[in-house]
PDB file of N, CA and C in Angstrom:
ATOM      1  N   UNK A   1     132.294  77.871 106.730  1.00  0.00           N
ATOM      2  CA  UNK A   1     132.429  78.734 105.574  1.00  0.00           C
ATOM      3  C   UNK A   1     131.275  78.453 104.612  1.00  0.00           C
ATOM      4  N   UNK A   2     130.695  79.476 103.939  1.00  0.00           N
ATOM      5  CA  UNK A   2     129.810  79.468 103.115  1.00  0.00           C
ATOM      6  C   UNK A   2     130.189  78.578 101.487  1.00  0.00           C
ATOM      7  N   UNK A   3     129.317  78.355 100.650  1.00  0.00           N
ATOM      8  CA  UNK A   3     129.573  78.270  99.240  1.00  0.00           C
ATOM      9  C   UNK A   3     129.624  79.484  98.623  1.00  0.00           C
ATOM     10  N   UNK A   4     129.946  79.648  98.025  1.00  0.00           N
ATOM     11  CA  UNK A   4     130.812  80.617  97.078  1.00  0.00           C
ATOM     12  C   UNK A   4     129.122  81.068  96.226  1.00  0.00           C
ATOM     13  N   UNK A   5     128.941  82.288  95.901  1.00  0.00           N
ATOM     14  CA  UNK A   5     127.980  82.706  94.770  1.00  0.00           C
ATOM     15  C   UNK A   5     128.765  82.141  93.507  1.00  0.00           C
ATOM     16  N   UNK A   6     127.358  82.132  92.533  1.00  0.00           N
ATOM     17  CA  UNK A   6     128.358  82.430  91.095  1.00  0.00           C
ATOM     18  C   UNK A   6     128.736  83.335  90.564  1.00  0.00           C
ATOM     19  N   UNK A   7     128.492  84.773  91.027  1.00  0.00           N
ATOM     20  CA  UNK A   7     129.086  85.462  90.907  1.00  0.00           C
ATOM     21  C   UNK A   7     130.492  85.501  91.190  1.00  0.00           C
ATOM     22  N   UNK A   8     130.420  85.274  92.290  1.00  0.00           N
ATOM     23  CA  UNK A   8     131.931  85.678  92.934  1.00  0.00           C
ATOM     24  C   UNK A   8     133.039  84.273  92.490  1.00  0.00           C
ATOM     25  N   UNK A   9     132.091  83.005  92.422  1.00  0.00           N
ATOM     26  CA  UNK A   9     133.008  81.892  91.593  1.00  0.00           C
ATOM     27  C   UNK A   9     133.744  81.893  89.930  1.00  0.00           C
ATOM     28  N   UNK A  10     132.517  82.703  89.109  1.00  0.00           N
ATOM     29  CA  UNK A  10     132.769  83.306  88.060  1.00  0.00           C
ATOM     30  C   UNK A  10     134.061  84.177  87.727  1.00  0.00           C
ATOM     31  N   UNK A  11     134.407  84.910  88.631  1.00  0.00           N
ATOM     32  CA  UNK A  11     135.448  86.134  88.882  1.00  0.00           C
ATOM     33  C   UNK A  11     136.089  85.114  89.113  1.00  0.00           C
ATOM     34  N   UNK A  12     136.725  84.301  90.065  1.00  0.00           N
ATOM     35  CA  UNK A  12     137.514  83.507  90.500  1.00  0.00           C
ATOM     36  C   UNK A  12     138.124  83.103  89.144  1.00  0.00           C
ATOM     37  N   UNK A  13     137.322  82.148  88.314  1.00  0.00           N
ATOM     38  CA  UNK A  13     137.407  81.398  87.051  1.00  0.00           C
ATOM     39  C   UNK A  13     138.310  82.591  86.199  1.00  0.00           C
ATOM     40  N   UNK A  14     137.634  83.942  86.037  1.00  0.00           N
ATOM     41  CA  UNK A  14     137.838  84.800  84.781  1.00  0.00           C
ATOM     42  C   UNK A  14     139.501  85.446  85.202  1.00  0.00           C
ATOM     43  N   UNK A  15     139.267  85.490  86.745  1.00  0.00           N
ATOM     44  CA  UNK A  15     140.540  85.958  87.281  1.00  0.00           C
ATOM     45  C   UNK A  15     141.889  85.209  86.653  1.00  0.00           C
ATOM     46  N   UNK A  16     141.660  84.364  87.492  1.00  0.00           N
ATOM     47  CA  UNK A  16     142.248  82.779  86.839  1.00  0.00           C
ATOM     48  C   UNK A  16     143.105  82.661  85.400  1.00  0.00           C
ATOM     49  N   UNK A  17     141.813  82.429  84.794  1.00  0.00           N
ATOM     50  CA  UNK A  17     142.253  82.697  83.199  1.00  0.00           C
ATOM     51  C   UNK A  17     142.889  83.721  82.776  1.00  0.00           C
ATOM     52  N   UNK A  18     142.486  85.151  83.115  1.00  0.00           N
ATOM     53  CA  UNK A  18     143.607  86.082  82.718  1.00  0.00           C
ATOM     54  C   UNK A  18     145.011  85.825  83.233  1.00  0.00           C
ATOM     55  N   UNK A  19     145.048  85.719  84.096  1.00  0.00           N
ATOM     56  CA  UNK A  19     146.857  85.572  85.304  1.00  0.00           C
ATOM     57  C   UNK A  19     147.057  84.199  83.882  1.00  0.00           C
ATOM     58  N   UNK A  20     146.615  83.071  83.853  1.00  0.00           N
ATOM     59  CA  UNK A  20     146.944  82.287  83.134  1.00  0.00           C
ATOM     60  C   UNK A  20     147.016  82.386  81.462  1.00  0.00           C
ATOM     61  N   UNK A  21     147.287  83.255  80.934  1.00  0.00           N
ATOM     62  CA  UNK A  21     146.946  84.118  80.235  1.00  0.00           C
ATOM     63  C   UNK A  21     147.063  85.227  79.831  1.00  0.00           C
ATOM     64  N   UNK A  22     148.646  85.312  80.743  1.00  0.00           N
ATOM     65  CA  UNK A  22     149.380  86.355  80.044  1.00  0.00           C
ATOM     66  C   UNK A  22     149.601  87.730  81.523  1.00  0.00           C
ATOM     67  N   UNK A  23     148.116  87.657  82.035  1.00  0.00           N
ATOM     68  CA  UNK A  23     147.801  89.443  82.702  1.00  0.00           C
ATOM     69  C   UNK A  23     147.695  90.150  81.482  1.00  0.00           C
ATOM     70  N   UNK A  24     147.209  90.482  80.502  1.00  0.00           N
ATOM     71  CA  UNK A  24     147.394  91.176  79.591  1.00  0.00           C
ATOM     72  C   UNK A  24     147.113  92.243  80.062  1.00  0.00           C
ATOM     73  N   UNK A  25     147.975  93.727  79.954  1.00  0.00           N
ATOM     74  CA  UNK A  25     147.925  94.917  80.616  1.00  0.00           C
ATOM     75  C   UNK A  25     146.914  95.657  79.933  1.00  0.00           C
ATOM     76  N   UNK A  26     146.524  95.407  78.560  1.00  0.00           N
ATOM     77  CA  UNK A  26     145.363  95.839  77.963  1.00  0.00           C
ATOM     78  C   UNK A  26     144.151  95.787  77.733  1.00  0.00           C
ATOM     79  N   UNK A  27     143.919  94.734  79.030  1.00  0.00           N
ATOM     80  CA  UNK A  27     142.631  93.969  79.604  1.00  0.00           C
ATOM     81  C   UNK A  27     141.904  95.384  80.270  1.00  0.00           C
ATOM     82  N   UNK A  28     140.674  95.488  79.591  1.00  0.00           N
ATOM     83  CA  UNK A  28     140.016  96.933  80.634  1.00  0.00           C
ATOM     84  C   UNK A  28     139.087  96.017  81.545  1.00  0.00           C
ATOM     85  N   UNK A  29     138.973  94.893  82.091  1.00  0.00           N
ATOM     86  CA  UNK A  29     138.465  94.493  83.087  1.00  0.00           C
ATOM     87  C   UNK A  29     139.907  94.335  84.327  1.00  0.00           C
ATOM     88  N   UNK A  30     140.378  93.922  84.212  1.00  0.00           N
ATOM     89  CA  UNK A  30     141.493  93.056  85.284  1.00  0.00           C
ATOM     90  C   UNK A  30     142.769  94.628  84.892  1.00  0.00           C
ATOM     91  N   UNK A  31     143.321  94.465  86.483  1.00  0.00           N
ATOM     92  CA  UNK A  31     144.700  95.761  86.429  1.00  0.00           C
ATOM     93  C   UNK A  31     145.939  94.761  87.583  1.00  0.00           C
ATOM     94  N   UNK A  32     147.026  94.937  86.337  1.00  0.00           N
ATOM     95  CA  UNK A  32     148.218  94.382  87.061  1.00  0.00           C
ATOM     96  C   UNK A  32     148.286  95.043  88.822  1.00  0.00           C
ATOM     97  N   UNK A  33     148.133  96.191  88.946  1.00  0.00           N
ATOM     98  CA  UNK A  33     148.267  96.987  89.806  1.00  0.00           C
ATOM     99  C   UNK A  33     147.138  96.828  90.891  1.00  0.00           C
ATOM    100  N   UNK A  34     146.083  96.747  91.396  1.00  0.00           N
ATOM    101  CA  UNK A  34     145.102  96.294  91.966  1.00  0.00           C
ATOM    102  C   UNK A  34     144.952  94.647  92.745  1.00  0.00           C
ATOM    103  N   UNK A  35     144.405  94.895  93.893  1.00  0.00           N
ATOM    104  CA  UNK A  35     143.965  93.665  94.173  1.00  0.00           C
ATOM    105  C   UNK A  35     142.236  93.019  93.905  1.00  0.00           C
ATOM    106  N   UNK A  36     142.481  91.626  94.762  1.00  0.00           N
ATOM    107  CA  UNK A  36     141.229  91.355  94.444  1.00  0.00           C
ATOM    108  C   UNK A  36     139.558  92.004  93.984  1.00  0.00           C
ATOM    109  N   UNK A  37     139.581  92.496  95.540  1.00  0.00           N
ATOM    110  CA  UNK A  37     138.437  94.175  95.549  1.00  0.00           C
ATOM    111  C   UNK A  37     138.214  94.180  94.827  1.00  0.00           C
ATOM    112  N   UNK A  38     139.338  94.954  94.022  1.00  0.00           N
ATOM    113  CA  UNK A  38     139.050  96.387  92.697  1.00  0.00           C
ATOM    114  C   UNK A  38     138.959  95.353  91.928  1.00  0.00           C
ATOM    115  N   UNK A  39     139.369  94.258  91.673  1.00  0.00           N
ATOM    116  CA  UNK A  39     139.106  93.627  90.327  1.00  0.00           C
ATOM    117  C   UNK A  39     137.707  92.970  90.349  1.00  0.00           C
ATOM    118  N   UNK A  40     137.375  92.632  91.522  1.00  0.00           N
ATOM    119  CA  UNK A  40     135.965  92.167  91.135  1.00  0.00           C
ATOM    120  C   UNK A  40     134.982  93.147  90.856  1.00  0.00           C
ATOM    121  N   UNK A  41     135.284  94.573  91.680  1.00  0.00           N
ATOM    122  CA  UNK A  41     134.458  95.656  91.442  1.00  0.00           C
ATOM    123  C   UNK A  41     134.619  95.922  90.031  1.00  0.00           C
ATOM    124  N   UNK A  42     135.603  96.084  89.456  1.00  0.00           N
ATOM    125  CA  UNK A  42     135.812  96.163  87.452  1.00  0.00           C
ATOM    126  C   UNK A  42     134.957  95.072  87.276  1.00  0.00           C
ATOM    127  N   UNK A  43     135.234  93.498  87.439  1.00  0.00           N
ATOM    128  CA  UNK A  43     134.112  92.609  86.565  1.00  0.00           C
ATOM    129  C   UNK A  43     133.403  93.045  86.762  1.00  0.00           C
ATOM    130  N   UNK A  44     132.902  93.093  88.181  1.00  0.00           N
ATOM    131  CA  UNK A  44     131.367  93.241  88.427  1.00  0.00           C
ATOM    132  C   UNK A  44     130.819  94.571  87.914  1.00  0.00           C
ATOM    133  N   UNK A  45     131.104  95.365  87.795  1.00  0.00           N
ATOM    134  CA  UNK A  45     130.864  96.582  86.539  1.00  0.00           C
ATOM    135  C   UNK A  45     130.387  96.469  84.937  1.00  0.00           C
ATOM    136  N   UNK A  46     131.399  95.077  84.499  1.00  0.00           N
ATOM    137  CA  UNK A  46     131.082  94.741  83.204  1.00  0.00           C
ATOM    138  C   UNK A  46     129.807  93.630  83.455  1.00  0.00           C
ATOM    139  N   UNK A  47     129.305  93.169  84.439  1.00  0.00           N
ATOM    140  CA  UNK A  47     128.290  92.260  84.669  1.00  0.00           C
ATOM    141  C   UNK A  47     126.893  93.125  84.922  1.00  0.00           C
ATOM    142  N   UNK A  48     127.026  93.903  85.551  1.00  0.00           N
ATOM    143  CA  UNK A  48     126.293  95.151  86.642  1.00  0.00           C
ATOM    144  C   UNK A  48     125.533  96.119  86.011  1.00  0.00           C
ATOM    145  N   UNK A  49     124.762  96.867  86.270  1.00  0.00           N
ATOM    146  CA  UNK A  49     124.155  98.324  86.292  1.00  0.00           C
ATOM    147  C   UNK A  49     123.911  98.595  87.582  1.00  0.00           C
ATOM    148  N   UNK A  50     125.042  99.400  88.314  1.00  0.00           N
ATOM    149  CA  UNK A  50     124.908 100.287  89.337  1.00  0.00           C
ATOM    150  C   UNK A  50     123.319 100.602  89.243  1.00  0.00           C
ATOM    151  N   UNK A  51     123.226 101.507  88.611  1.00  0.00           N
ATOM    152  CA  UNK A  51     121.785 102.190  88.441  1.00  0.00           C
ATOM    153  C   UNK A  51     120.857 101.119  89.372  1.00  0.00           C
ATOM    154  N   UNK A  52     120.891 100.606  88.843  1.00  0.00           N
ATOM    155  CA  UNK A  52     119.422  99.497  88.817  1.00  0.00           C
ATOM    156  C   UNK A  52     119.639  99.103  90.515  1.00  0.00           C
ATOM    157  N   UNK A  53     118.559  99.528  91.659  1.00  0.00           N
ATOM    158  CA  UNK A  53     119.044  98.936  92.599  1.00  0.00           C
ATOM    159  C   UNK A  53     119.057  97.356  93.095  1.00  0.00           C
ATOM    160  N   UNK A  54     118.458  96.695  91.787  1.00  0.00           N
ATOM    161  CA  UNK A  54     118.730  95.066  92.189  1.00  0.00           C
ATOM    162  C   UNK A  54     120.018  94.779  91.873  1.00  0.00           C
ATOM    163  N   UNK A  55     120.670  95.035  90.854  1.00  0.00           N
ATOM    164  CA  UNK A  55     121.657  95.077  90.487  1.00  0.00           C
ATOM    165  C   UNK A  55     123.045  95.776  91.510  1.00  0.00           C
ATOM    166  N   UNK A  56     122.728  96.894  92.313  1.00  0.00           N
ATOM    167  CA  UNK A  56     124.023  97.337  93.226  1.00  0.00           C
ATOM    168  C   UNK A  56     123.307  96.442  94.139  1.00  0.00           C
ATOM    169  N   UNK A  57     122.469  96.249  95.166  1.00  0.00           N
ATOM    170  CA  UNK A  57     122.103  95.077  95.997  1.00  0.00           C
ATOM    171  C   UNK A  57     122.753  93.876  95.681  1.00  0.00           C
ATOM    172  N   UNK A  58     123.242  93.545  94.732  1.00  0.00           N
ATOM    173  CA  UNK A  58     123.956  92.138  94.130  1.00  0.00           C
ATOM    174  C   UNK A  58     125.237  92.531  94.512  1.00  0.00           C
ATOM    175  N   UNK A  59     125.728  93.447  93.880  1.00  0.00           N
ATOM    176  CA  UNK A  59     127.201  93.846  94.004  1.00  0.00           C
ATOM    177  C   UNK A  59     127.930  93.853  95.364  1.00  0.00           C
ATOM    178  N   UNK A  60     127.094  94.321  96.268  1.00  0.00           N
ATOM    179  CA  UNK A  60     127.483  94.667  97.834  1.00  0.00           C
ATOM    180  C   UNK A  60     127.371  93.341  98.367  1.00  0.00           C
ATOM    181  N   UNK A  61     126.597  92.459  97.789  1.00  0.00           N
ATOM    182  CA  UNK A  61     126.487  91.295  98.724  1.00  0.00           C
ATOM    183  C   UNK A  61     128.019  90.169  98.051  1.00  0.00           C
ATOM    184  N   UNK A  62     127.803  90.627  96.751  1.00  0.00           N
ATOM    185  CA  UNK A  62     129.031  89.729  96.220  1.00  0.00           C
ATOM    186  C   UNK A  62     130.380  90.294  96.515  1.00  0.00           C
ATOM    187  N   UNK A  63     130.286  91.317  96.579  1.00  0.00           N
ATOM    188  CA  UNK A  63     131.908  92.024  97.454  1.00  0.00           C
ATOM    189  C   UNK A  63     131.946  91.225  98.882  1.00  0.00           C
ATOM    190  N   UNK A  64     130.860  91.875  99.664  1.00  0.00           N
ATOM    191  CA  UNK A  64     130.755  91.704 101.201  1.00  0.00           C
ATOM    192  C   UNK A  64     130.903  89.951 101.358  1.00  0.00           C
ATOM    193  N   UNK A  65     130.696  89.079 100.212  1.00  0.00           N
ATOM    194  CA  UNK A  65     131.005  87.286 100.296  1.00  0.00           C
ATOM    195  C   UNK A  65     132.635  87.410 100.250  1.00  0.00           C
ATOM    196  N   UNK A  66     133.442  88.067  99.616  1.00  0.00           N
ATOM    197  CA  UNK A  66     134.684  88.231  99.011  1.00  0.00           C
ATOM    198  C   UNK A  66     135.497  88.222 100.399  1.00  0.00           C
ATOM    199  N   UNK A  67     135.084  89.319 101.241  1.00  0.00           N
ATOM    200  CA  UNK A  67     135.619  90.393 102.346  1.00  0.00           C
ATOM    201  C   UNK A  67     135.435  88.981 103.387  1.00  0.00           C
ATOM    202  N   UNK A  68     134.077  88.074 103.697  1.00  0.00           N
ATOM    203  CA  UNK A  68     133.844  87.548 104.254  1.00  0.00           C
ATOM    204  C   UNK A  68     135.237  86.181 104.000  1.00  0.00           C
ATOM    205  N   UNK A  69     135.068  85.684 103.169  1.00  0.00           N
ATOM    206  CA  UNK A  69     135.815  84.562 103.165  1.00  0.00           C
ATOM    207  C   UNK A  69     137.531  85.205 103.537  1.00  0.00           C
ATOM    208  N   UNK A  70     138.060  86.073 103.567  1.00  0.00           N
ATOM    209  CA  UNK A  70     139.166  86.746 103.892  1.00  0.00           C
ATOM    210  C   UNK A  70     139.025  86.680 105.786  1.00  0.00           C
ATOM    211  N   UNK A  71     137.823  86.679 105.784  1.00  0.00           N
ATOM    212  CA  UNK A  71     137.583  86.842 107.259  1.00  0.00           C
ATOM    213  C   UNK A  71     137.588  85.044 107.964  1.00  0.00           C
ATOM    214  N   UNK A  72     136.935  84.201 107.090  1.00  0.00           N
ATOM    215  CA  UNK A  72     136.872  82.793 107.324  1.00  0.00           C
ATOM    216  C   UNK A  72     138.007  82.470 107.713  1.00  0.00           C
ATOM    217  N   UNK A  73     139.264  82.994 106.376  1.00  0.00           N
ATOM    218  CA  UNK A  73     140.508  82.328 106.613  1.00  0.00           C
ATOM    219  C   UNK A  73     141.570  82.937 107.244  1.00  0.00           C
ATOM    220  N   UNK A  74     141.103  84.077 108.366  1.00  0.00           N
ATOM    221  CA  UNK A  74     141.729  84.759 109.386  1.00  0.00           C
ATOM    222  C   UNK A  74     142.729  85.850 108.855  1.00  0.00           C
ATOM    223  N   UNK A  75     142.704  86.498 107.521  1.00  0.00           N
ATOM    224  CA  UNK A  75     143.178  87.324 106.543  1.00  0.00           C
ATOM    225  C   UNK A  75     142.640  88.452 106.965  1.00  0.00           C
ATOM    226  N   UNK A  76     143.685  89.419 106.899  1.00  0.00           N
ATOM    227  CA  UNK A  76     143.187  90.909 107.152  1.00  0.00           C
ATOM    228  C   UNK A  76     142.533  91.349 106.106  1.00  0.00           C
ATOM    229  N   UNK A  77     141.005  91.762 106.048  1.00  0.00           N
ATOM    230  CA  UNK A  77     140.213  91.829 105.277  1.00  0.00           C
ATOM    231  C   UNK A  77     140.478  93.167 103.940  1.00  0.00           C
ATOM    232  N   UNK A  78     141.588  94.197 104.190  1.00  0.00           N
ATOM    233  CA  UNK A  78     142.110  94.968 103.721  1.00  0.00           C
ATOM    234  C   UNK A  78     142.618  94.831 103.285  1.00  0.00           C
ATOM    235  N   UNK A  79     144.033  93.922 103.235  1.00  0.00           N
ATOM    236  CA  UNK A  79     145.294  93.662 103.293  1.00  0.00           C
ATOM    237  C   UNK A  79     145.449  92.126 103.084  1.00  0.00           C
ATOM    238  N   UNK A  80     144.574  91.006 102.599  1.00  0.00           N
ATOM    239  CA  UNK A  80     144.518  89.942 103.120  1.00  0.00           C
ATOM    240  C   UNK A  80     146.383  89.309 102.477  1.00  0.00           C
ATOM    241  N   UNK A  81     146.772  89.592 101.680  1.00  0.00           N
ATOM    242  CA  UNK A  81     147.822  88.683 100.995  1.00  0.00           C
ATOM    243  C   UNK A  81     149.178  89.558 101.558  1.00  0.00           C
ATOM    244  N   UNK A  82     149.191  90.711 102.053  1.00  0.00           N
ATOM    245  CA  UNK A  82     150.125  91.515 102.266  1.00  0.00           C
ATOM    246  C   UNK A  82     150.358  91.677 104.119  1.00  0.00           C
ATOM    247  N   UNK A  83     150.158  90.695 104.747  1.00  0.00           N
ATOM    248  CA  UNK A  83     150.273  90.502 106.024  1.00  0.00           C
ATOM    249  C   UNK A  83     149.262  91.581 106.933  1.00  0.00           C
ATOM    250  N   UNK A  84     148.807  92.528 106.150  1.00  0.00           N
ATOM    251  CA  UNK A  84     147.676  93.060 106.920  1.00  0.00           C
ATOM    252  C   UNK A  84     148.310  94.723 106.726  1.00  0.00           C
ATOM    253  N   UNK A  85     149.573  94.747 106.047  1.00  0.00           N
ATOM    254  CA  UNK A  85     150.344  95.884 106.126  1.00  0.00           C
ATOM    255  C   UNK A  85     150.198  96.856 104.508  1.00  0.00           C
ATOM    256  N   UNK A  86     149.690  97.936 104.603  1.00  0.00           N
ATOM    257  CA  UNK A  86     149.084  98.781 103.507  1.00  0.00           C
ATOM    258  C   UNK A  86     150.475  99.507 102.684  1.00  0.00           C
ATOM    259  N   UNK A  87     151.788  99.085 103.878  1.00  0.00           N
ATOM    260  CA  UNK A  87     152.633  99.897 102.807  1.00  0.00           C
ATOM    261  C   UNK A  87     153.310  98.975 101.639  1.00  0.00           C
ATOM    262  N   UNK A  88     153.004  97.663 101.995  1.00  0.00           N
ATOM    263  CA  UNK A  88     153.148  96.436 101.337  1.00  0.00           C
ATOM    264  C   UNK A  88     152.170  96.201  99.962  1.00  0.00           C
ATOM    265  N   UNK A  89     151.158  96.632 100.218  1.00  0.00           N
ATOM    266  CA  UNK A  89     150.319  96.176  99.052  1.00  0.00           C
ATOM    267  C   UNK A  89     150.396  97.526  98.113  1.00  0.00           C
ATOM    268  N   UNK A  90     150.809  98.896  99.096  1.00  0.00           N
ATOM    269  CA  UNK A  90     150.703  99.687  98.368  1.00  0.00           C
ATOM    270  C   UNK A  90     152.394  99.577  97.376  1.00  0.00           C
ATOM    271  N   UNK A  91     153.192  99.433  97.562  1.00  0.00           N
ATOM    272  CA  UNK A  91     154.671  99.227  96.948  1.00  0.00           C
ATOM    273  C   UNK A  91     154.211  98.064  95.603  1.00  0.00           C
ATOM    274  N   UNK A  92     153.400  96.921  95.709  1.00  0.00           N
ATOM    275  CA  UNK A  92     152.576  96.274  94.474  1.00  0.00           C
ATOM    276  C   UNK A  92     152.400  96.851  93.636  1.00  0.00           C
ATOM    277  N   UNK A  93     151.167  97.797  94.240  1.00  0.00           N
ATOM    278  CA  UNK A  93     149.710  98.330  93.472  1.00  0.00           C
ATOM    279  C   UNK A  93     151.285  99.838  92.742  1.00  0.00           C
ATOM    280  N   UNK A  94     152.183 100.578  93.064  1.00  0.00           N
ATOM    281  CA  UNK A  94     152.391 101.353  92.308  1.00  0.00           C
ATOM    282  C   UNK A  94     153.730 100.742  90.818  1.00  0.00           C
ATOM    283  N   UNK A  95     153.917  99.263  91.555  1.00  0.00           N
ATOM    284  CA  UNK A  95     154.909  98.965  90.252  1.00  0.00           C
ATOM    285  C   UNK A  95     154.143  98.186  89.607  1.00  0.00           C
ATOM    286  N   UNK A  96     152.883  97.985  89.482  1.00  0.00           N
ATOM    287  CA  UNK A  96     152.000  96.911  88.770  1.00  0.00           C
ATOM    288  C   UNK A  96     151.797  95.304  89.119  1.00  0.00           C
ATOM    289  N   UNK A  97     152.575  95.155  90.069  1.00  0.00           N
ATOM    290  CA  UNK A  97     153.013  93.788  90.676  1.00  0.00           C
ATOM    291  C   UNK A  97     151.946  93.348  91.520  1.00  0.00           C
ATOM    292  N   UNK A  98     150.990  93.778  92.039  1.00  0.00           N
ATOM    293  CA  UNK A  98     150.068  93.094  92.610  1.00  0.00           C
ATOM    294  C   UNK A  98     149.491  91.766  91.863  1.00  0.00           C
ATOM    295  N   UNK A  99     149.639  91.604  90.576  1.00  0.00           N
ATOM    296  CA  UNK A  99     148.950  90.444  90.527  1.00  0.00           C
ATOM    297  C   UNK A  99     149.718  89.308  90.432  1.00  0.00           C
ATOM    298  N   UNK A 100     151.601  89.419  90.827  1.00  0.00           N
ATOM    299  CA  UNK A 100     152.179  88.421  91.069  1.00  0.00           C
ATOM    300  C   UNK A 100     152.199  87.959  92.156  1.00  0.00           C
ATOM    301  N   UNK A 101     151.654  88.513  93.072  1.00  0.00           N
ATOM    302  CA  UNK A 101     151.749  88.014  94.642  1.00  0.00           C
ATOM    303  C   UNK A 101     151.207  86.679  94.549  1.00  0.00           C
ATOM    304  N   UNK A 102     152.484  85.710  95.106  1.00  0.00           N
ATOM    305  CA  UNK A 102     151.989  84.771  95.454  1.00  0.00           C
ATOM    306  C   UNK A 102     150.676  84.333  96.365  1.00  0.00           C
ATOM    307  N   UNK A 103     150.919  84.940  97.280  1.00  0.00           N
ATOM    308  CA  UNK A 103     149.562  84.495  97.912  1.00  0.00           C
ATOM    309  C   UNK A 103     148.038  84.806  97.590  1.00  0.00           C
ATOM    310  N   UNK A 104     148.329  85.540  96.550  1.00  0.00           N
ATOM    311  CA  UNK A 104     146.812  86.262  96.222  1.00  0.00           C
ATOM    312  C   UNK A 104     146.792  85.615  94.739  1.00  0.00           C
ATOM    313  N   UNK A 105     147.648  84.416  94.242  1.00  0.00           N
ATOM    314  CA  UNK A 105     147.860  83.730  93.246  1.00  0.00           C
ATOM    315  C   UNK A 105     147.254  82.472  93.616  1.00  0.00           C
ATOM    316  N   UNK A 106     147.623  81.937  94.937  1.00  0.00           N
ATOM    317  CA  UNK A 106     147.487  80.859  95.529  1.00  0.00           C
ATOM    318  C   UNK A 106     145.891  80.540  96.315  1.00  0.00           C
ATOM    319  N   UNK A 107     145.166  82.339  96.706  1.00  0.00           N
ATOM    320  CA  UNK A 107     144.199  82.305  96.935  1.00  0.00           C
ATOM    321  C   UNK A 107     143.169  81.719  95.670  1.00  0.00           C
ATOM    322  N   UNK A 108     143.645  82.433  94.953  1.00  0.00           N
ATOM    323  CA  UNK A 108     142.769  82.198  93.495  1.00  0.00           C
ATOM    324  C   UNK A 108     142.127  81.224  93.503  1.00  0.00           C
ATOM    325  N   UNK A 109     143.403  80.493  93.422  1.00  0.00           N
ATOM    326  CA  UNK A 109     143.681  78.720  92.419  1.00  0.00           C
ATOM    327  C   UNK A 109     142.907  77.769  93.580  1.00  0.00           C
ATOM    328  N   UNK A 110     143.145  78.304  95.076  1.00  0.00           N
ATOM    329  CA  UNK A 110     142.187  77.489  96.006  1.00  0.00           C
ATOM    330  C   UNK A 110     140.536  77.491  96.012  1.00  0.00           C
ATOM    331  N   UNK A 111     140.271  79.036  95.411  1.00  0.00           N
ATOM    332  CA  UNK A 111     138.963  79.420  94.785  1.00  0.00           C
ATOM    333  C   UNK A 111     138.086  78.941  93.831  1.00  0.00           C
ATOM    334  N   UNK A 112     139.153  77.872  93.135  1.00  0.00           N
ATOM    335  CA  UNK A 112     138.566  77.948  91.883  1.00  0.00           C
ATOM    336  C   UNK A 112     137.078  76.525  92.041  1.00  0.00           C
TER     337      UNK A 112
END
């Protein structure tokens, strides 16, 4: 397994701190409802300029590290905390509960 960017260690940290920290639902970076992905794609938005192609070149590689380590630890790269099953993460993502999932709690905290 690789070392972690600081990018993608950063998110880990900020992730972290929000869940520890309430989830505040009025956070416009982080969404109760969403998994990892989308939340790093939100930080990485507030870090980012799409525009700029050094800047999306960063983004794809710091997602594609994300996707990768899901792959290290034999996790369905889609689905990694929800057994690989989309109607599972999707039943989360519509009551806002995705960011209590234990295992995608537990990924975190091993991240950090």
């Amino acid at each position: 397994m690789q070392t972690k960017s600081q990018l993608l260690q950063d998110f880990y940290n900020a992730y972290h701190n929000w869940l520890e920290n309430g989830a505040d639902i009025e956070d416009v970076t982080f969404s109760r409802g969403t998994g990892l992905c989308s939340n790093l794609t939100s930080y990485l938005s507030d870090w980012l300029d799409f525009e700029i192609q050094e800047d999306f070149t960063t983004f794809k590689k710091v997602r594609l590290e994300l996707i990768q380590q899901f792959h290290d630890a034999d996790l369905d790269p889609q689905f990694p905390f929800n057994g690989g099953e989309s109607v599972c993460y999707d039943f989360e993502a519509q009551k806002d509960l995705s960011y209590l999932n234990p295992k995608r709690i537990q990924w975190v905290k091993e991240h950090l």
